[in-house]
C-alpha atoms as a PDB file:
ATOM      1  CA  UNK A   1     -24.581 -40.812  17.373  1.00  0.00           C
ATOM      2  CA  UNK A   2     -20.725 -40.318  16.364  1.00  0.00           C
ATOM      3  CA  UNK A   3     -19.873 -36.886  14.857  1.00  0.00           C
ATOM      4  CA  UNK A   4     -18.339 -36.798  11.361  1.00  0.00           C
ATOM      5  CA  UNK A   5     -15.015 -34.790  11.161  1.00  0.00           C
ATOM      6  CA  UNK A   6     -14.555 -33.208   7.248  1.00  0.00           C
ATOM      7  CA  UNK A   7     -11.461 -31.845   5.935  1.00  0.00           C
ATOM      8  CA  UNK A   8     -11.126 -29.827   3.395  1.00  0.00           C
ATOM      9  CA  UNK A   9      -7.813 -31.368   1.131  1.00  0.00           C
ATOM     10  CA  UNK A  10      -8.319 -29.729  -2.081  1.00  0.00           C
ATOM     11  CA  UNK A  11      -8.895 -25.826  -3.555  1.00  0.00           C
ATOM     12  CA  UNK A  12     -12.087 -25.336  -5.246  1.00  0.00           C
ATOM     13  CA  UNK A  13     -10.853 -23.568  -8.142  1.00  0.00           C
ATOM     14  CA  UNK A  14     -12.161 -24.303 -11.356  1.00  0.00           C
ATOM     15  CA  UNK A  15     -14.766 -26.509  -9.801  1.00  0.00           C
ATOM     16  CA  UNK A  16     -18.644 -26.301 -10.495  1.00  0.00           C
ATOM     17  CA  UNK A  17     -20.512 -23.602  -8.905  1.00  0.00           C
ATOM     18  CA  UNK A  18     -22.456 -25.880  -6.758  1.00  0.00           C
ATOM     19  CA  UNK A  19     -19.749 -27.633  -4.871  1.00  0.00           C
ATOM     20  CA  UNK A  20     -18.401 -24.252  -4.521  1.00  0.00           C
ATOM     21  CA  UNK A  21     -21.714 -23.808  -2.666  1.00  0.00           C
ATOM     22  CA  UNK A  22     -21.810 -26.512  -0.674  1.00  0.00           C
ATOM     23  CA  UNK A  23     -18.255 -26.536   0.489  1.00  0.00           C
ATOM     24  CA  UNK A  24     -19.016 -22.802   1.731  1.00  0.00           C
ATOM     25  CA  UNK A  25     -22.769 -24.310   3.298  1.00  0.00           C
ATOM     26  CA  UNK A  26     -20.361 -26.880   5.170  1.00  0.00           C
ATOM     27  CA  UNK A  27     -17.952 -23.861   6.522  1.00  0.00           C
ATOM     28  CA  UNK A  28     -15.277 -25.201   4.827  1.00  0.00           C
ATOM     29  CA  UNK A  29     -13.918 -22.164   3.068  1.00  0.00           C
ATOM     30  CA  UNK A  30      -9.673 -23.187   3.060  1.00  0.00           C
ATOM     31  CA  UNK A  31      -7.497 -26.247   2.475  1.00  0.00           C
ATOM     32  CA  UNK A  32      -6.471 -27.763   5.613  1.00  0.00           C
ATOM     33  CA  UNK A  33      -9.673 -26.570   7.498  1.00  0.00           C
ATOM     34  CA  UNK A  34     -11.970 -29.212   9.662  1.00  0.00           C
ATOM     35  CA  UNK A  35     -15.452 -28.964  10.264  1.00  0.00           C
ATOM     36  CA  UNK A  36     -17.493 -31.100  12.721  1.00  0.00           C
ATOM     37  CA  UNK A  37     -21.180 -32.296  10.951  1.00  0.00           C
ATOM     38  CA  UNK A  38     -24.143 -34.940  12.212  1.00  0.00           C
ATOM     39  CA  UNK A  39     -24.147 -38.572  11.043  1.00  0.00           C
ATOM     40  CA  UNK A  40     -27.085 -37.848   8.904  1.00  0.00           C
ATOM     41  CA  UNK A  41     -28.613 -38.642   5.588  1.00  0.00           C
ATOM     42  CA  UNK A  42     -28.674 -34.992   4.424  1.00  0.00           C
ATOM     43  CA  UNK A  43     -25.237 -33.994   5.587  1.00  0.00           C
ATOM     44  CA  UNK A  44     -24.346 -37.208   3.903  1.00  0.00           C
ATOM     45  CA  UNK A  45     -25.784 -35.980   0.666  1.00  0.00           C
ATOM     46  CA  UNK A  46     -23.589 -33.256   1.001  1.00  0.00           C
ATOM     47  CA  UNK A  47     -20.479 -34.607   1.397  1.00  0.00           C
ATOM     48  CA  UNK A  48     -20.892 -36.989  -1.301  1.00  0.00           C
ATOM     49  CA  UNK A  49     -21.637 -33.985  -3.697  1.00  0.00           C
ATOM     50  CA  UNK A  50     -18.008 -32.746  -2.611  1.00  0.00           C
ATOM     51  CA  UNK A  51     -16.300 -35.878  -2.228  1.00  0.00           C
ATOM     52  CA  UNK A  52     -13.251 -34.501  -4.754  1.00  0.00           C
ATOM     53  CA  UNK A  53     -12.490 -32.416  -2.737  1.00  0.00           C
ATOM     54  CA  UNK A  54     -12.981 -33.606   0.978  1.00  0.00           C
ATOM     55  CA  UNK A  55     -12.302 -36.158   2.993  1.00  0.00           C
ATOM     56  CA  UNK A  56     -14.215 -37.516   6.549  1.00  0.00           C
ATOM     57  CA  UNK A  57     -15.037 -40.438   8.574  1.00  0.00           C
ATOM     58  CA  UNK A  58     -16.141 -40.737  12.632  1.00  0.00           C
ATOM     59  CA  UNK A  59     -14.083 -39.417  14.670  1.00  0.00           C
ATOM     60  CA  UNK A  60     -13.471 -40.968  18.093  1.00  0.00           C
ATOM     61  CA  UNK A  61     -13.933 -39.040  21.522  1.00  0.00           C
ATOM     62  CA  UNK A  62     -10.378 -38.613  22.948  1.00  0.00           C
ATOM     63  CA  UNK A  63      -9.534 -37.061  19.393  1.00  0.00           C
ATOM     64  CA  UNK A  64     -12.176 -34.555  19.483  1.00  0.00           C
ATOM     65  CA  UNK A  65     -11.214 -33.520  22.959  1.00  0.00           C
ATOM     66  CA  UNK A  66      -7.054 -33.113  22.067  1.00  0.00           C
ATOM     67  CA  UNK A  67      -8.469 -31.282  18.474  1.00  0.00           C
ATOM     68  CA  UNK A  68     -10.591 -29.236  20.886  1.00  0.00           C
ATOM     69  CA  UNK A  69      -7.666 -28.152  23.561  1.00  0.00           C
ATOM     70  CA  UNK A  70      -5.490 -27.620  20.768  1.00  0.00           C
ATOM     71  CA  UNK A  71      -7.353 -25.905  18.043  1.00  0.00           C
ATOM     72  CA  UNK A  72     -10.388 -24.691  19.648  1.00  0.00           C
ATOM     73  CA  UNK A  73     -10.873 -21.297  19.060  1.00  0.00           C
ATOM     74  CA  UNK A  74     -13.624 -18.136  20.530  1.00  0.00           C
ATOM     75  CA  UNK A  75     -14.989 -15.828  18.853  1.00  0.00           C
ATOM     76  CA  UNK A  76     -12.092 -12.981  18.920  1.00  0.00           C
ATOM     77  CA  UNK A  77      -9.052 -16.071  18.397  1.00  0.00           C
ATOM     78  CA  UNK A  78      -8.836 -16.857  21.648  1.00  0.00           C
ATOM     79  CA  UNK A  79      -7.835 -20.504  22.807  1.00  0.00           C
ATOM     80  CA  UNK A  80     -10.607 -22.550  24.338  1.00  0.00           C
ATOM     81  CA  UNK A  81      -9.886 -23.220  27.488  1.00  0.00           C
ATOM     82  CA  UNK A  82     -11.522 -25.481  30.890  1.00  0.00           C
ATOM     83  CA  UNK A  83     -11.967 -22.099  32.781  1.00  0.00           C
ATOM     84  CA  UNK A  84     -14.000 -20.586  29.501  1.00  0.00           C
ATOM     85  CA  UNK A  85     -16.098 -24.120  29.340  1.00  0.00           C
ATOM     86  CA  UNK A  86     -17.155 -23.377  33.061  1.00  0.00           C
ATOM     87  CA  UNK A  87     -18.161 -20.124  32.380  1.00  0.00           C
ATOM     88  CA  UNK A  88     -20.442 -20.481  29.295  1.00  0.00           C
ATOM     89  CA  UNK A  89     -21.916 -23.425  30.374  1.00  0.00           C
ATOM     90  CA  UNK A  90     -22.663 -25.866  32.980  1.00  0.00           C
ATOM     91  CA  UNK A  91     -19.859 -28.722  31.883  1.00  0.00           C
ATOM     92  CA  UNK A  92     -16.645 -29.124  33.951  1.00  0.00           C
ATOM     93  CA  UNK A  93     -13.852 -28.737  31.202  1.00  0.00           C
ATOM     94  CA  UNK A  94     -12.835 -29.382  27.884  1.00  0.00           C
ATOM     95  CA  UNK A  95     -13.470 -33.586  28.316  1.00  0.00           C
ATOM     96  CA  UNK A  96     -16.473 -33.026  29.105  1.00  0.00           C
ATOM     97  CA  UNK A  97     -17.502 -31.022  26.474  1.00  0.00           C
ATOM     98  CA  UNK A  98     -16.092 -33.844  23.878  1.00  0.00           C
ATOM     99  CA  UNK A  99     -18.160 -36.227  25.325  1.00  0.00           C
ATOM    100  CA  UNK A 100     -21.467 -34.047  25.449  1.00  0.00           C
ATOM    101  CA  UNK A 101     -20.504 -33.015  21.813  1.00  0.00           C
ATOM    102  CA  UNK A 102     -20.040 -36.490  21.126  1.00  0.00           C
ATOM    103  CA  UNK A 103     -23.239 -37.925  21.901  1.00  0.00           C
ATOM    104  CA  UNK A 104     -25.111 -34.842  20.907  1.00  0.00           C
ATOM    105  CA  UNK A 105     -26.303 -33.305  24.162  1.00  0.00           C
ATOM    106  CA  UNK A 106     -24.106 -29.854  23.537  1.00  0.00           C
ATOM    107  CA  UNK A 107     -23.908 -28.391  20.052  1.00  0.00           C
ATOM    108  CA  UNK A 108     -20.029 -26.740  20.003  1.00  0.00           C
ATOM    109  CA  UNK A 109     -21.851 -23.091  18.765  1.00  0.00           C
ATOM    110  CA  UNK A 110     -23.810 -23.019  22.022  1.00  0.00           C
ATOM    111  CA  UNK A 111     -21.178 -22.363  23.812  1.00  0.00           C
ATOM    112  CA  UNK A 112     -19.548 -19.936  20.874  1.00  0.00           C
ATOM    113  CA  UNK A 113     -16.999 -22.143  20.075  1.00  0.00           C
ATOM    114  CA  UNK A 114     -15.993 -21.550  16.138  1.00  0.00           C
ATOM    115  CA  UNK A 115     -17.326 -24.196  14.183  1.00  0.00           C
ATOM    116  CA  UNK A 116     -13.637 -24.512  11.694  1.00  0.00           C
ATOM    117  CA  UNK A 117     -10.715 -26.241  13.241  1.00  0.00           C
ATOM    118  CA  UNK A 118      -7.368 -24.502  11.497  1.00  0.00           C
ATOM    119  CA  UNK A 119      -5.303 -27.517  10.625  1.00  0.00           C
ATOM    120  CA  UNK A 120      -1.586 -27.607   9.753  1.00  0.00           C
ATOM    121  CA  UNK A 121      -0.931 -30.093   6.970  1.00  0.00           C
ATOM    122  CA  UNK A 122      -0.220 -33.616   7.792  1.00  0.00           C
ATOM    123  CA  UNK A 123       3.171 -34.529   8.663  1.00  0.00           C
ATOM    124  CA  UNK A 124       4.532 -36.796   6.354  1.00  0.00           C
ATOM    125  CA  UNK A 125       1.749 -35.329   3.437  1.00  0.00           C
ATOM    126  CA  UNK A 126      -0.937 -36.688   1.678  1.00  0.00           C
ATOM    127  CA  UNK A 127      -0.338 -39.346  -0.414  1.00  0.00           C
ATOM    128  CA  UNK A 128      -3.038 -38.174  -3.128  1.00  0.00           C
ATOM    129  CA  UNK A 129      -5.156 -34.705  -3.412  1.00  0.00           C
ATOM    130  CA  UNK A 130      -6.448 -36.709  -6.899  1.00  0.00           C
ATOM    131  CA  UNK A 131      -7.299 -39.844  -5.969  1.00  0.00           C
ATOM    132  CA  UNK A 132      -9.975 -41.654  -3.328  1.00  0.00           C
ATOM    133  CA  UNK A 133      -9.159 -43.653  -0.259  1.00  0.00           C
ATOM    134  CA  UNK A 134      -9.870 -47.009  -2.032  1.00  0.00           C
ATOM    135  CA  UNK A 135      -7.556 -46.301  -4.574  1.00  0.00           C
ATOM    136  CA  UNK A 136      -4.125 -45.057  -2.567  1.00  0.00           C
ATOM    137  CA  UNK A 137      -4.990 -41.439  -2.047  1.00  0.00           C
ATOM    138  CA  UNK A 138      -6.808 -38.999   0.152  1.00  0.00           C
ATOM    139  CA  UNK A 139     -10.208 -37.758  -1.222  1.00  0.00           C
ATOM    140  CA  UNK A 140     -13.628 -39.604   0.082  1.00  0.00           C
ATOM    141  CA  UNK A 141     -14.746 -41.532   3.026  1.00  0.00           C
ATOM    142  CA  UNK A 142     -11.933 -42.609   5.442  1.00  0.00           C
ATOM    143  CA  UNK A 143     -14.329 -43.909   8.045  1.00  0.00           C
ATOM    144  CA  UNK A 144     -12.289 -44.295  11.808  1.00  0.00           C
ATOM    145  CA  UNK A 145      -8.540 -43.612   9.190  1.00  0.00           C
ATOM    146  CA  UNK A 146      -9.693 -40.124   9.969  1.00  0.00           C
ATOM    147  CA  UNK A 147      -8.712 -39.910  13.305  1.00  0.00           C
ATOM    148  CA  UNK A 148      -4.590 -40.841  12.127  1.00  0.00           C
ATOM    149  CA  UNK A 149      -5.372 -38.009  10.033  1.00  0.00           C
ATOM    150  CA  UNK A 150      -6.389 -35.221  12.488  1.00  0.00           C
ATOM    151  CA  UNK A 151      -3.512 -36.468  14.992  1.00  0.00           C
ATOM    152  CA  UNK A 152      -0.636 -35.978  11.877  1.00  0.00           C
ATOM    153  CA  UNK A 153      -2.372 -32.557  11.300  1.00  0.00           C
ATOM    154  CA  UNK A 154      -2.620 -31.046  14.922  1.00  0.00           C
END
């Protein structure tokens, strides 16, 4: 079961109280910041109640594990490293740990790795903080476009 990436593109000022809500329920608190969720049908729910102001999609293994070396962050801001893997659980390194994350064997909190990646903003911009993917812009489901994404913001 693929992991959803979700990125927050817009503020959520001046919206309704309950996206407010669920935007803070998903950890997404700032612009720019990425949250990993499941693949299902309630978290799905969610993300279509906040699709204004979010965008995700499936994000692919060898992504998760650069996003992870280069944004993964402990509790105290320190950088996740193979050597901290090893010694908070029984994986080898940082690859490995995408791969049991990916298939769902490892939870990322389990190990106390901070559930918000801390984007910068894409190189090159968004081309829309108004408008969906179907229609030239950003907002919505991206499906496997969110992986270009996450490699023009790391």
């Amino acid at each position: 079961m693929a992991k959803l990436a979700v990125i927050k593109i817009r503020s959520d000022i001046n919206a309704r109280q309950e996206v407010k809500d669920t935007l803070r329920m998903l950890g997404l608190i700032r612009v720019n910041h990425c949250v990993l969720v499941d693949n299902n049908e309630s978290m799905l729910g969610m993300l279509k109640k906040v699709k204004d102001y979010i965008t995700w999609g499936e994000i692919r293994p060898d992504v998760l594990q650069l996003l992870l070396e280069k944004r993964g962050r402990l509790p105290g801001g320190k950088k996740l490293t193979d050597e901290a893997v090893r010694e908070r659980s029984n994986l080898q390194g940082i690859a490995e740990l995408a791969a049991a994350v990916d298939n769902g064997s490892v939870k990322l909190e389990e190990i106390g790795v901070k559930k918000v990646f801390r984007l910068h903003p894409p190189k090159r911009g968004y081309k829309s903080t108004k408008r969906p993917v179907r229609d030239l812009g950003d907002l919505g489901y991206r499906g496997e476009k969110i992986n270009d994404l996450i490699m023009r913001m790391i």
